[in-house]
N, C-alpha and C. Protein backbone atom coordinates (compact mmCIF):
# COMPACT_ATOMS: atom_id res chain seq x y z
N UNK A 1 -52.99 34.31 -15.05
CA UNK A 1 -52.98 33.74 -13.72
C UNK A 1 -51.54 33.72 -13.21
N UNK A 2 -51.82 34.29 -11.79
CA UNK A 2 -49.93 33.96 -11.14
C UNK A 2 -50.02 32.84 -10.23
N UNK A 3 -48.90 32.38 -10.75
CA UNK A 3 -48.22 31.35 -9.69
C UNK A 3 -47.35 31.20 -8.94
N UNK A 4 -46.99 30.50 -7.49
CA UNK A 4 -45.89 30.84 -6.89
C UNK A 4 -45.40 29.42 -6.26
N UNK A 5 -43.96 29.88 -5.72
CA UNK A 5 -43.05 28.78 -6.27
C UNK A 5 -43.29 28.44 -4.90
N UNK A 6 -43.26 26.95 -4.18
CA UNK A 6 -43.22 26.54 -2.79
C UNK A 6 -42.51 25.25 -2.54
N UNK A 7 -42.19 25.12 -1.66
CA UNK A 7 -41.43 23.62 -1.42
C UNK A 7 -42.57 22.83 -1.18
N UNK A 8 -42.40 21.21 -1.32
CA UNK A 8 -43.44 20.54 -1.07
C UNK A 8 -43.41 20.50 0.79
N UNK A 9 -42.13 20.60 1.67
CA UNK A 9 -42.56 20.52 3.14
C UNK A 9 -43.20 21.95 3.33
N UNK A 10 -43.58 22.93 2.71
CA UNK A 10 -44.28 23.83 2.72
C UNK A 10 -45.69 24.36 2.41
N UNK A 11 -45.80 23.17 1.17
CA UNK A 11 -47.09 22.96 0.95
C UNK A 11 -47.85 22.00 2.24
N UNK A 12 -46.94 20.74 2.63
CA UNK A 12 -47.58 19.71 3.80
C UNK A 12 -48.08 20.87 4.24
N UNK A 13 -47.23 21.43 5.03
CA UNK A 13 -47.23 22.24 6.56
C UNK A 13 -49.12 23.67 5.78
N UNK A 14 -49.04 23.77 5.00
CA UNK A 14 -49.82 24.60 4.89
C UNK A 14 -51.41 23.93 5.15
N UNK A 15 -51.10 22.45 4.07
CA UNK A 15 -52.50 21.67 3.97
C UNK A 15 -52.47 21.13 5.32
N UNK A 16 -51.56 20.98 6.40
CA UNK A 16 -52.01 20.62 7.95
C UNK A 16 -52.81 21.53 8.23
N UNK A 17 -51.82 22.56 8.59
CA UNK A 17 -52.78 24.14 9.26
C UNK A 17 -54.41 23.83 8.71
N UNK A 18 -54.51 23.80 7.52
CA UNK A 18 -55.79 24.47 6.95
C UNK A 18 -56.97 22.78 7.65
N UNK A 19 -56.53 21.73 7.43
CA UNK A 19 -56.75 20.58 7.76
C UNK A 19 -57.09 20.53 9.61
N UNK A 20 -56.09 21.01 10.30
CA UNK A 20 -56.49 21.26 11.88
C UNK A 20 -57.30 21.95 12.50
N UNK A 21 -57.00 23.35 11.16
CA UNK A 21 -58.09 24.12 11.34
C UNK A 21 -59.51 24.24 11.30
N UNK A 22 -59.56 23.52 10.34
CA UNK A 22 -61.57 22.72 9.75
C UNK A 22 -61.46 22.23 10.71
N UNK A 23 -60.46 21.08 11.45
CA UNK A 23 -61.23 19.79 12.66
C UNK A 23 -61.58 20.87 13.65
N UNK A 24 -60.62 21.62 14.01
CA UNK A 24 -60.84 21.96 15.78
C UNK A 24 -62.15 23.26 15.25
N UNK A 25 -62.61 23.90 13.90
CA UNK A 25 -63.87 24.44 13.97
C UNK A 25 -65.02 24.22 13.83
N UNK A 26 -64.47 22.53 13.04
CA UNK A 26 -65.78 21.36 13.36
C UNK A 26 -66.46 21.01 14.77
N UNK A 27 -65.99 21.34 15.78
CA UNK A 27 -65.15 20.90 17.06
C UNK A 27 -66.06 22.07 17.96
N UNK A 28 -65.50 23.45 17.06
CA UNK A 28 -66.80 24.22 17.99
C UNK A 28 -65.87 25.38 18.49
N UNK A 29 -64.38 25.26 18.40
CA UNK A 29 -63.77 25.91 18.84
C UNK A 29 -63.75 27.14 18.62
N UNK A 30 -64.51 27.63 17.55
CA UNK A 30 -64.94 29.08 16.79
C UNK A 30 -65.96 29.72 18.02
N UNK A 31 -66.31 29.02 18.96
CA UNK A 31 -67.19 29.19 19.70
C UNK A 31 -67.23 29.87 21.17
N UNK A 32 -65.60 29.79 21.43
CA UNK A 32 -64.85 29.42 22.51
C UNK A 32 -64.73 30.95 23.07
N UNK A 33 -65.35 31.59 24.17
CA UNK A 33 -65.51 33.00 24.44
C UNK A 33 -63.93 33.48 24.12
N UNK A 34 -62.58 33.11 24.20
CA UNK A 34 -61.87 33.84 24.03
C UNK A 34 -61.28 33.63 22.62
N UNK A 35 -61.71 32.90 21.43
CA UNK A 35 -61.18 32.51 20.17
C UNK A 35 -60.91 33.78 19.60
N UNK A 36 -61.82 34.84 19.46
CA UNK A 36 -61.33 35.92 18.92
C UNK A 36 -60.36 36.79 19.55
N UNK A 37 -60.67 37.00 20.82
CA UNK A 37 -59.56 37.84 21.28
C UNK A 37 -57.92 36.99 21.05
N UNK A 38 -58.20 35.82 21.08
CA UNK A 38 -56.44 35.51 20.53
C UNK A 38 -56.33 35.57 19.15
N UNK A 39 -57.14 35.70 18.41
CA UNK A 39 -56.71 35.86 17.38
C UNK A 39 -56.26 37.34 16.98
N UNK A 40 -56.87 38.15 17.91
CA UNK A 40 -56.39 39.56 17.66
C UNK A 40 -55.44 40.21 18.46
N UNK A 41 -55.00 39.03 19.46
CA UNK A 41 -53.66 39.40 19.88
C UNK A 41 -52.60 38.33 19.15
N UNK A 42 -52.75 37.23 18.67
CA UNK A 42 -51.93 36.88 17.47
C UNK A 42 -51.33 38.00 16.38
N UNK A 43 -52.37 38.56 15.91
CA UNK A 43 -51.97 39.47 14.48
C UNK A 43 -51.43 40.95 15.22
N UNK A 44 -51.56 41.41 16.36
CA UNK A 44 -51.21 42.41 17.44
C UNK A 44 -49.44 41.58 17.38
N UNK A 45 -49.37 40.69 18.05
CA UNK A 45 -47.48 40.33 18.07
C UNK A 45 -47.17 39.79 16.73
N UNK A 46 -47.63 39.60 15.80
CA UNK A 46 -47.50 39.37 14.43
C UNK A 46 -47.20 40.77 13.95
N UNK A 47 -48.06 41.85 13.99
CA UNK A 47 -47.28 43.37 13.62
C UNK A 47 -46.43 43.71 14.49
N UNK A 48 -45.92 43.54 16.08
CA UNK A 48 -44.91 43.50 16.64
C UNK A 48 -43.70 43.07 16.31
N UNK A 49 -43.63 42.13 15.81
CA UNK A 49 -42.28 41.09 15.18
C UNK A 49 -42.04 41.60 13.44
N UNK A 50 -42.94 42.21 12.88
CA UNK A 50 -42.85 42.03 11.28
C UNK A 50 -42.70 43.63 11.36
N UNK A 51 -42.91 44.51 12.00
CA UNK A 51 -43.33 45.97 11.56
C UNK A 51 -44.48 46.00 10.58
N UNK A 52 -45.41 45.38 10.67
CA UNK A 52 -46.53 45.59 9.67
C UNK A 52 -47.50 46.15 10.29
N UNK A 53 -48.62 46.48 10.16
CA UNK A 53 -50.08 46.83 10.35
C UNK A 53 -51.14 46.02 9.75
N UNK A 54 -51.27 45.07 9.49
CA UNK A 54 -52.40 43.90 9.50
C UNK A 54 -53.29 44.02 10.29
N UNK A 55 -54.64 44.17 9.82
CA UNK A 55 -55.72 44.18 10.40
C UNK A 55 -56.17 42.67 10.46
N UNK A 56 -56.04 42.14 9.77
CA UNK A 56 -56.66 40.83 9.55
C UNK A 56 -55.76 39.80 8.99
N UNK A 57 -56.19 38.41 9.13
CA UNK A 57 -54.92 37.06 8.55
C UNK A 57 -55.09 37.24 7.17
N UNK A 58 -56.14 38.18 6.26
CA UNK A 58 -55.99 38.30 5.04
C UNK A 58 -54.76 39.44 4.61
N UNK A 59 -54.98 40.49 5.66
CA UNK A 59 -53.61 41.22 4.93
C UNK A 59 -52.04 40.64 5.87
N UNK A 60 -52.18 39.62 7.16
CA UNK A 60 -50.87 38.84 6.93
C UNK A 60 -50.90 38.05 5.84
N UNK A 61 -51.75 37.15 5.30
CA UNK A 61 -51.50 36.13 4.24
C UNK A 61 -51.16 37.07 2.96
N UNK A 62 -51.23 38.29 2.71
CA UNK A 62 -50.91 38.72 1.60
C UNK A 62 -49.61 39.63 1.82
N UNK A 63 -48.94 39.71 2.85
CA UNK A 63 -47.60 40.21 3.37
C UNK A 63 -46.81 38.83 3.29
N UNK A 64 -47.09 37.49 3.34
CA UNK A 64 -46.28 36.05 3.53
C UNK A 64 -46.40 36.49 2.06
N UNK A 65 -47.55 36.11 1.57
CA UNK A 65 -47.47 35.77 -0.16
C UNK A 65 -46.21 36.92 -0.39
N UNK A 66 -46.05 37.70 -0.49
CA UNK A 66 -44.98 39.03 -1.35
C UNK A 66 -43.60 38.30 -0.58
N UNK A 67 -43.52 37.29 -0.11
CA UNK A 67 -42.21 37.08 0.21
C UNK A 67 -41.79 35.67 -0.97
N UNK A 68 -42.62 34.97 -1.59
CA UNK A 68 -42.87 33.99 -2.36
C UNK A 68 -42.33 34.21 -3.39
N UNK A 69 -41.63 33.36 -4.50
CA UNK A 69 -41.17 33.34 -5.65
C UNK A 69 -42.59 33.34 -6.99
N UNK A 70 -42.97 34.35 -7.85
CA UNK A 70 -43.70 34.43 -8.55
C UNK A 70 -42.92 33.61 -9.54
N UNK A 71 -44.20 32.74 -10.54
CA UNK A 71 -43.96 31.85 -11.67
C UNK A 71 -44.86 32.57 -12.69
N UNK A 72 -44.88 33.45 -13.64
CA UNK A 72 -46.10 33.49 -14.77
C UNK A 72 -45.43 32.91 -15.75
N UNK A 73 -47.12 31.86 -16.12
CA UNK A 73 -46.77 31.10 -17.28
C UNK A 73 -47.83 31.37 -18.28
């Protein structure tokens, strides 16, 4: 198993996101005629700013992760 190294104001800030995110899709906001199109112009100026090609927040979240300090124990 790998592990990676994070600050704890990094961990907060992550368990907010993921925490705001459940409320406002509890909320309905998944629902919202334009929710997807910003999300695909999010990851559109997200490969603008990074030079990446991300199709999805799974291959940004795995372009953030490769910037992370690996721990194997």
């Amino acid at each position: 198993m790998t592990y990676y190294k994070i600050t704890r104001n990094e961990l907060l800030t992550f368990l907010r996101s993921d925490l705001r995110l459940a409320a406002l899709e509890s909320g309905g906001v998944d629902n919202w005629v334009w929710y997807g199109d910003s999300q695909k112009e999010y990851i559109n100026d997200y490969n603008n700013c990074n030079g990446t090609e991300a199709e999805d927040f799974d291959d940004i979240a795995e372009y953030e992760l490769s910037m992370y300090e690996e721990i194997n124990e």
